[in-house]
C-alpha atoms as a PDB file:
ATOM      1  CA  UNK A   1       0.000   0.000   0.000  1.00  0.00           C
ATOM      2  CA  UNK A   2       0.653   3.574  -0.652  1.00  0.00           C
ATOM      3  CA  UNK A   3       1.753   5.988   1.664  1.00  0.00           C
ATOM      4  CA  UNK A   4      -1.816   7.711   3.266  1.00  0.00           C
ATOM      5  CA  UNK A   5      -2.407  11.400   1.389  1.00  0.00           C
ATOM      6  CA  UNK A   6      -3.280  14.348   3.383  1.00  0.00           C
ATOM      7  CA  UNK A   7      -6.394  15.583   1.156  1.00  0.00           C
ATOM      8  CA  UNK A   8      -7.497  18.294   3.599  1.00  0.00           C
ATOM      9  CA  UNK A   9      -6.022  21.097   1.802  1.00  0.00           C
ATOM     10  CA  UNK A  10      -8.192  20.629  -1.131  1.00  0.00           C
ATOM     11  CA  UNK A  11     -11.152  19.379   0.364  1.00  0.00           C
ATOM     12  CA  UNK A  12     -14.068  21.664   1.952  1.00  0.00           C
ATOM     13  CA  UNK A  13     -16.299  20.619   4.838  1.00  0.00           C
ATOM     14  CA  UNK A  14     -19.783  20.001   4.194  1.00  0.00           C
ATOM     15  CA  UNK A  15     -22.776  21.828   4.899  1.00  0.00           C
ATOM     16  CA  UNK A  16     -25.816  19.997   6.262  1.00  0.00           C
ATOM     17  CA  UNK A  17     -28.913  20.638   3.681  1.00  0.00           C
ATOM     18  CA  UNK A  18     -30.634  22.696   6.658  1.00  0.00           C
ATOM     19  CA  UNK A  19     -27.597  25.111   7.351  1.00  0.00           C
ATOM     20  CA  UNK A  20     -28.145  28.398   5.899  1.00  0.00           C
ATOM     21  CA  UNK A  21     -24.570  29.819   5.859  1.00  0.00           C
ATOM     22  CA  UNK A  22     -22.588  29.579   2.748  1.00  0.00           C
ATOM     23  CA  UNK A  23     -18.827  29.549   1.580  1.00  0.00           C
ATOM     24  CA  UNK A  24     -16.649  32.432   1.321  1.00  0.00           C
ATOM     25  CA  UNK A  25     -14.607  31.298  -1.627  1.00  0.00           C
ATOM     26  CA  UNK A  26     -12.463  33.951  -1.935  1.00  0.00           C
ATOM     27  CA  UNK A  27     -11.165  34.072   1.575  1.00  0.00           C
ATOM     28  CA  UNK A  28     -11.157  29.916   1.167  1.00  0.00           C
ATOM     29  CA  UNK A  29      -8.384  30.549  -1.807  1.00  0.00           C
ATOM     30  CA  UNK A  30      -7.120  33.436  -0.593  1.00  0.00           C
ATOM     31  CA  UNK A  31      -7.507  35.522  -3.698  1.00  0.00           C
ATOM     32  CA  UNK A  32      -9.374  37.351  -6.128  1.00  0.00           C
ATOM     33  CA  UNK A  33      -9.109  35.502  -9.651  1.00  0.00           C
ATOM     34  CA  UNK A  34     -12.281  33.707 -11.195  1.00  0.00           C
ATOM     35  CA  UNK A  35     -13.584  30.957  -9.686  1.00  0.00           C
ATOM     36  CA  UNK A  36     -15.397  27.893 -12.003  1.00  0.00           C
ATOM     37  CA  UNK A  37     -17.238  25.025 -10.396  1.00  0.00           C
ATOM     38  CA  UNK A  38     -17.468  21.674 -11.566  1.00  0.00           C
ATOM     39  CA  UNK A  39     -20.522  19.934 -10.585  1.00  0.00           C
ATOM     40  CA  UNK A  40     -19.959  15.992 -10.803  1.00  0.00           C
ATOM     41  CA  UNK A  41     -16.601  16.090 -11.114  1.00  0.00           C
ATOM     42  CA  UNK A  42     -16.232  11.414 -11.642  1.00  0.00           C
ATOM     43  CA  UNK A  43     -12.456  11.191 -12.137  1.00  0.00           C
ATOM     44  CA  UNK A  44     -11.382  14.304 -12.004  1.00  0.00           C
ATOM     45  CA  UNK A  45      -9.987  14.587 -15.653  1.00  0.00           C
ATOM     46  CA  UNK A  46     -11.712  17.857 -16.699  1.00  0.00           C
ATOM     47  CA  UNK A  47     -10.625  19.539 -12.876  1.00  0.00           C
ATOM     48  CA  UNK A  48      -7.425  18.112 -12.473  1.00  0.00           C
ATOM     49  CA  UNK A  49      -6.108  18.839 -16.619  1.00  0.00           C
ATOM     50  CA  UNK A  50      -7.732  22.744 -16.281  1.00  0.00           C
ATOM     51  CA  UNK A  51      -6.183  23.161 -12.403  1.00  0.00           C
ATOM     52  CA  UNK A  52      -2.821  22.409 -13.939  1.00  0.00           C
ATOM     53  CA  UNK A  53      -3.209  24.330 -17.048  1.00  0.00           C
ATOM     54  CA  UNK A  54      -4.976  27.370 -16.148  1.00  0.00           C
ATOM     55  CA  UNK A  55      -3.474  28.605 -12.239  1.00  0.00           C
ATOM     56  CA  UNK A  56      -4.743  31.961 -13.027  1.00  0.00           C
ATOM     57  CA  UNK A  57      -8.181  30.408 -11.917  1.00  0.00           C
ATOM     58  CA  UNK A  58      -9.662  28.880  -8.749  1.00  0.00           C
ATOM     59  CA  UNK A  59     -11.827  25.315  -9.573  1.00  0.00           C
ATOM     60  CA  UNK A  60     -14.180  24.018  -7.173  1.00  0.00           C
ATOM     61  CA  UNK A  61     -15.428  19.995  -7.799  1.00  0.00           C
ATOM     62  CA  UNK A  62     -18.391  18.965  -6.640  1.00  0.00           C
ATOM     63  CA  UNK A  63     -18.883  14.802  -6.189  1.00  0.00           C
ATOM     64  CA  UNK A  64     -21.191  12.578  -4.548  1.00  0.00           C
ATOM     65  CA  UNK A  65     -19.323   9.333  -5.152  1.00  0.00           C
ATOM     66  CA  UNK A  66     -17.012   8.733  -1.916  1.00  0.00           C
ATOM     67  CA  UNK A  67     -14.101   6.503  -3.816  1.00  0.00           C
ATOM     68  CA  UNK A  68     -14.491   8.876  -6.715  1.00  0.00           C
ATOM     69  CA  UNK A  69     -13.750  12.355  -4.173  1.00  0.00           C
ATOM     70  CA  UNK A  70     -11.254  10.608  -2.596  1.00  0.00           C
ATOM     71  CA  UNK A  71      -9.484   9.485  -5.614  1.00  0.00           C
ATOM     72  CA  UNK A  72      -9.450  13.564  -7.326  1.00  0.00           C
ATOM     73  CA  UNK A  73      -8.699  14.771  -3.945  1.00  0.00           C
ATOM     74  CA  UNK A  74      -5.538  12.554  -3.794  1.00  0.00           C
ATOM     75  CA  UNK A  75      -4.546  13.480  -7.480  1.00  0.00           C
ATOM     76  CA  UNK A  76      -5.238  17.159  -6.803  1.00  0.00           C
ATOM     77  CA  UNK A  77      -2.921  16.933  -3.406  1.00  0.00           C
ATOM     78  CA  UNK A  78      -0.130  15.286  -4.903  1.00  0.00           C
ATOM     79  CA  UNK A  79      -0.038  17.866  -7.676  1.00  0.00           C
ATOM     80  CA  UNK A  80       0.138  20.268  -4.427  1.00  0.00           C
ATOM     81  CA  UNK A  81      -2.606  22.142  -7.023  1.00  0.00           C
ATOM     82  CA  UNK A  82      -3.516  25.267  -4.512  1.00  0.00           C
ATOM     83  CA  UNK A  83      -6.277  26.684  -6.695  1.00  0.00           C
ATOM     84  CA  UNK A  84      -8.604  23.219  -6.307  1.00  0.00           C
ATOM     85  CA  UNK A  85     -11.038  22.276  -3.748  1.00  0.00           C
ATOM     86  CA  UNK A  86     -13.527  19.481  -3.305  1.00  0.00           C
ATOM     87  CA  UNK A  87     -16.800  19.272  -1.660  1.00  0.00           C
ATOM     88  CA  UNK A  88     -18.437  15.832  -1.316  1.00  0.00           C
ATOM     89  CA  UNK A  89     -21.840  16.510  -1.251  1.00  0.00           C
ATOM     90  CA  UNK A  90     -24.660  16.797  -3.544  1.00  0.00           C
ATOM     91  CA  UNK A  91     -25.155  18.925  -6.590  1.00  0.00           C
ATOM     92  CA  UNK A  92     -28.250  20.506  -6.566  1.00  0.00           C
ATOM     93  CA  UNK A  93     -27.434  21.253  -2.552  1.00  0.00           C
ATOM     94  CA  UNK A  94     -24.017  22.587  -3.153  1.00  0.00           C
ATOM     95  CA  UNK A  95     -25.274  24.953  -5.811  1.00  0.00           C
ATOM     96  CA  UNK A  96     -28.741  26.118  -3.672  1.00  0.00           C
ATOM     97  CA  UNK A  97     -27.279  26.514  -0.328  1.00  0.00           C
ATOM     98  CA  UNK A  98     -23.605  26.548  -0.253  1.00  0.00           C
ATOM     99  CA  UNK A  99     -22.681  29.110  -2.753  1.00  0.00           C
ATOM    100  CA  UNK A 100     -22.857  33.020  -2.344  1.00  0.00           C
ATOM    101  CA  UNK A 101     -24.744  34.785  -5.144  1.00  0.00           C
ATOM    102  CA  UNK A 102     -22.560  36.217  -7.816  1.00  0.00           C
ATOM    103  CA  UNK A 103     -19.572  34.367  -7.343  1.00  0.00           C
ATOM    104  CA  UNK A 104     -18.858  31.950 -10.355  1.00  0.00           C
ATOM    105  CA  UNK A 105     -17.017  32.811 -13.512  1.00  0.00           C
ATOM    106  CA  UNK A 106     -18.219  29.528 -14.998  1.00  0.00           C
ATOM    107  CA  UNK A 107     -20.582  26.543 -14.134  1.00  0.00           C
ATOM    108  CA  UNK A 108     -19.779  23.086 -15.797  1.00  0.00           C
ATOM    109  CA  UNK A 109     -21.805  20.285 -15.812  1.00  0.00           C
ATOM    110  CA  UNK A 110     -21.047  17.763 -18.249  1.00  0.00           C
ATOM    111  CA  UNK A 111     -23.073  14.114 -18.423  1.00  0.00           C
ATOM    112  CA  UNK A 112     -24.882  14.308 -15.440  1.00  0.00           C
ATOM    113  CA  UNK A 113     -26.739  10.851 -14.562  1.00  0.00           C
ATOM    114  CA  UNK A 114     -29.975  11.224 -17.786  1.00  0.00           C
ATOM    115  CA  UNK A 115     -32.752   9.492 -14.968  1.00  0.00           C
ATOM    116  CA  UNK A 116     -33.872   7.925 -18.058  1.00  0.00           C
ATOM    117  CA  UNK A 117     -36.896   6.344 -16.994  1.00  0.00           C
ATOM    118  CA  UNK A 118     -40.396   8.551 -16.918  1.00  0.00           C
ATOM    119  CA  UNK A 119     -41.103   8.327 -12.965  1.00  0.00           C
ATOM    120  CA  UNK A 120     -37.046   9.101 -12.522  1.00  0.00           C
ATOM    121  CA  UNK A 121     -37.409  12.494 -14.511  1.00  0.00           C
ATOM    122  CA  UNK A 122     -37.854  14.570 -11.346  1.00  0.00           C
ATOM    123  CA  UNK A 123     -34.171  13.526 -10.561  1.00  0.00           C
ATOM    124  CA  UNK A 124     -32.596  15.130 -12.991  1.00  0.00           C
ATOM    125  CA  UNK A 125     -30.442  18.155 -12.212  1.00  0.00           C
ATOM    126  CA  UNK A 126     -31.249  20.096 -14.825  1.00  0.00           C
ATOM    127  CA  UNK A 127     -34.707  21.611 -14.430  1.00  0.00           C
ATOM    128  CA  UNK A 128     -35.893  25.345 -13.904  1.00  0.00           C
ATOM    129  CA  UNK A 129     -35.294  25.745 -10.288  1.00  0.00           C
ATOM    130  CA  UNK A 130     -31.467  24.591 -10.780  1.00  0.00           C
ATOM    131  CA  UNK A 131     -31.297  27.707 -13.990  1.00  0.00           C
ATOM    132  CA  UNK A 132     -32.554  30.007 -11.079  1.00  0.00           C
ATOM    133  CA  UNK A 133     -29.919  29.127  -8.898  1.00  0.00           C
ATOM    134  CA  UNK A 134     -27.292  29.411 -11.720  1.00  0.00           C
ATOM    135  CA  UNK A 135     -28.434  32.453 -12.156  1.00  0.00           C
ATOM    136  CA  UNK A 136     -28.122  33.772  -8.667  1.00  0.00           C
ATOM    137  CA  UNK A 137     -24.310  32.594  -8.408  1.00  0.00           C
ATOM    138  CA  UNK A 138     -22.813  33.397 -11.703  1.00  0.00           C
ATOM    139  CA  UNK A 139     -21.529  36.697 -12.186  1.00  0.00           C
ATOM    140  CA  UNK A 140     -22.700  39.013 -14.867  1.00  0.00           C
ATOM    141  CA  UNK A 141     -21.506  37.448 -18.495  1.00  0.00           C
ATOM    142  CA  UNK A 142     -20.862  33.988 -16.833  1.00  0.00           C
ATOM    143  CA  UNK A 143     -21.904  30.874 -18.636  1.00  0.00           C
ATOM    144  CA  UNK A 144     -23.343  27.581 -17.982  1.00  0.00           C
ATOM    145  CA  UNK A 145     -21.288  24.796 -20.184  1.00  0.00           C
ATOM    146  CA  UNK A 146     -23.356  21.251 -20.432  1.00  0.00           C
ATOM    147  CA  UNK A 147     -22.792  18.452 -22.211  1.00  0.00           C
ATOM    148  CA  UNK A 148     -24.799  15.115 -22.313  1.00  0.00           C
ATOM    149  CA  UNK A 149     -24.877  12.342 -24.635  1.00  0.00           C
ATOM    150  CA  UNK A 150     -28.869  11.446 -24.353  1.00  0.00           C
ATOM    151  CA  UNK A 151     -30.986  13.112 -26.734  1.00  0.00           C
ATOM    152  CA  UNK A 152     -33.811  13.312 -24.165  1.00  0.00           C
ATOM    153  CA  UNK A 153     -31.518  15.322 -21.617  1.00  0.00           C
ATOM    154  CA  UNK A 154     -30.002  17.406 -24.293  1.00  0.00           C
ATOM    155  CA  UNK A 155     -33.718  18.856 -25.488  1.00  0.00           C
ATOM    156  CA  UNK A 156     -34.532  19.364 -21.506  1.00  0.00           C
ATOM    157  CA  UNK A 157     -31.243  21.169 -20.719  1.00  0.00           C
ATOM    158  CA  UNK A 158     -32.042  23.558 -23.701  1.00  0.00           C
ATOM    159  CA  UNK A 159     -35.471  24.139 -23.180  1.00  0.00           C
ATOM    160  CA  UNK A 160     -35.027  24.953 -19.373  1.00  0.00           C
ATOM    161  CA  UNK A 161     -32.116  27.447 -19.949  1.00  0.00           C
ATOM    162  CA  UNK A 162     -34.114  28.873 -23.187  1.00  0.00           C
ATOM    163  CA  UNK A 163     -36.677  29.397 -21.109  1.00  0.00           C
ATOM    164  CA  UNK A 164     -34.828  31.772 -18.366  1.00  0.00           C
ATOM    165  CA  UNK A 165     -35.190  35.232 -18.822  1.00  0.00           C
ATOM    166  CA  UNK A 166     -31.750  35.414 -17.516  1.00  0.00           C
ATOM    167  CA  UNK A 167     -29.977  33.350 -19.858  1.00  0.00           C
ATOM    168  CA  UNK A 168     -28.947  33.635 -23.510  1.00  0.00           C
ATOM    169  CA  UNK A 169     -27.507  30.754 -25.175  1.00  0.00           C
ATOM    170  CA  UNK A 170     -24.348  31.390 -26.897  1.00  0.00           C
ATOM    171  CA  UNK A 171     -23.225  27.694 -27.974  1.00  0.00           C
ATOM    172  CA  UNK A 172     -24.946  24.900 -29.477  1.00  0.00           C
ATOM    173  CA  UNK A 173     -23.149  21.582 -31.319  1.00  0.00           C
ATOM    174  CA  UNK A 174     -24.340  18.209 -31.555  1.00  0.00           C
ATOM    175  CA  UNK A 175     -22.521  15.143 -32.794  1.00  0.00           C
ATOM    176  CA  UNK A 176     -19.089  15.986 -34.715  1.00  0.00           C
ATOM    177  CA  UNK A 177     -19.488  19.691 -34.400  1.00  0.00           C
ATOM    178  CA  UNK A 178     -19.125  19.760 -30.786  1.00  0.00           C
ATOM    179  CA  UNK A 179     -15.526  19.768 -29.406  1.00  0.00           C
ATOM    180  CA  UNK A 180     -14.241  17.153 -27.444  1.00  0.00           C
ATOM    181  CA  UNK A 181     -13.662  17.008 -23.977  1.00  0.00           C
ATOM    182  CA  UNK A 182     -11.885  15.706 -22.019  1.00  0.00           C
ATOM    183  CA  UNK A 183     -13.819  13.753 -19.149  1.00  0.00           C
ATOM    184  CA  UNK A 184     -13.947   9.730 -18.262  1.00  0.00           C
ATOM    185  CA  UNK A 185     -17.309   9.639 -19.856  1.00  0.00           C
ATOM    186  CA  UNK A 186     -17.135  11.607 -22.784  1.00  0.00           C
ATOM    187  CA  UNK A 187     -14.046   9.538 -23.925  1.00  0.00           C
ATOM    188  CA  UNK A 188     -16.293   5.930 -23.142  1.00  0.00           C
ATOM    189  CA  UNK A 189     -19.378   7.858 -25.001  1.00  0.00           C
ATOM    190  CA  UNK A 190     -18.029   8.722 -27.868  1.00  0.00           C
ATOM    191  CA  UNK A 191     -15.829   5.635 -28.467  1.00  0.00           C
ATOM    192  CA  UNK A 192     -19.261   4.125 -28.272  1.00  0.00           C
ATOM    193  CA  UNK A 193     -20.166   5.849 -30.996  1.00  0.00           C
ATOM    194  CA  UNK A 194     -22.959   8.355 -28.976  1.00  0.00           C
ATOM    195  CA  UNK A 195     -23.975  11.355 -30.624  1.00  0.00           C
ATOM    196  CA  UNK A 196     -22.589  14.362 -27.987  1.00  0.00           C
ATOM    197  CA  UNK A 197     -24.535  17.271 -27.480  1.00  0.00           C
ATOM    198  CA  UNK A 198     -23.023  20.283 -25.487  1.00  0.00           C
ATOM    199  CA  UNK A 199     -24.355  23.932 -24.887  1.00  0.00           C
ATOM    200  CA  UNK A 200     -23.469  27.111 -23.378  1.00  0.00           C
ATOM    201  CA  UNK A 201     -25.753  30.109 -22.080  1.00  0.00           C
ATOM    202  CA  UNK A 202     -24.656  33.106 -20.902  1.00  0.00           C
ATOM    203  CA  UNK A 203     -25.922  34.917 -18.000  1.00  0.00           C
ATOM    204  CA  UNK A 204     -27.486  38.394 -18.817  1.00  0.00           C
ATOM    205  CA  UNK A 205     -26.702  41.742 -16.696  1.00  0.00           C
ATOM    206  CA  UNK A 206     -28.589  42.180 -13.921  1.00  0.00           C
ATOM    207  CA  UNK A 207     -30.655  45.327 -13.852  1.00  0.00           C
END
């Protein structure tokens, strides 16, 4: 076995769903440069590859999946990566209760679990409340990036961000016009030959 790996640097305690405080992410990082949050982070290829790339910007991962937190939270410490931090929690919670309003550059969720079945479609993430809070916590000009590979979730993220009056979308591509990413289940997805679908809405001034 592995020598243990002291994770508590990156990692953020979590917030019981009745609390009503919230993080100060800025005084968490110590600094003033953007701040994007990953909700569903898996393996941690998408936080991990921008942490390293792009240290002019603070990521926060959200992850529900104990082995799969603990796993990014190792990778992130061994990098000694000072602009990452990890909340185990859930995603619709973390986003509602635990995050100021105005404070994200960028929100990314990419394939979040499609609920596919009709009496699982309340389960989804993606659904008008969660575009209200998105809206509340992104800055001015900040965007929403999703991605899915079910057709079914792809027309419900679109309609429910089309249909915020404080959202414009601003990207659109489906199949081999959208990029690739890099995540653990984009790369199974498309070697399975899924079609991709990813979107981005902006957030509109507030008045």
């Amino acid at each position: 076995m592995g020598a243990a790996v002291d994770i508590g640097p990156v990692t953020l305690e979590a917030i019981a769903n009745d609390a009503t405080r919230r993080y100060d992410l800025r005084a968490v990082f110590g600094n003033d440069r953007p701040i994007e949050l990953e909700l569903g982070i898996g393996k941690g290829r998408f936080l991990i590859q921008n942490a390293t790339d792009r240290q002019d910007v603070n990521f926060v991962g959200v992850e529900w999946a104990s082995r799969y937190y603990r796993l990014v939270a190792e990778r992130a410490a061994k990098r000694g990566l000072p602009n990452v931090r990890l909340i185990r929690d859930d995603a619709a919670h973390v986003v509602r209760d635990t995050i100021a309003d105005d404070t994200i550059a960028v929100l990314h969720v990419y394939f979040p679990d499609p609920w596919p079945k009709s009496r699982h479609l309340k389960r989804r993430l993606i659904q008008p409340p969660f575009a209200r809070q998105a809206a509340r916590v992104l800055h001015d000009g900040g965007l929403v990036k999703l991605g899915t590979d079910h057709p079914d979730y792809a027309q419900q993220m679109e309609e429910v961000f089309l249909a915020d009056a404080d959202f414009e979308p601003v990207f659109r591509a489906v199949g081999p016009e959208a990029p690739v990413g890099v995540t653990n289940w984009e790369t199974k997805f498309r070697a399975q030959g899924r079609t991709i679908h990813k979107f981005e809405f902006r957030r509109k001034p507030r008045r």
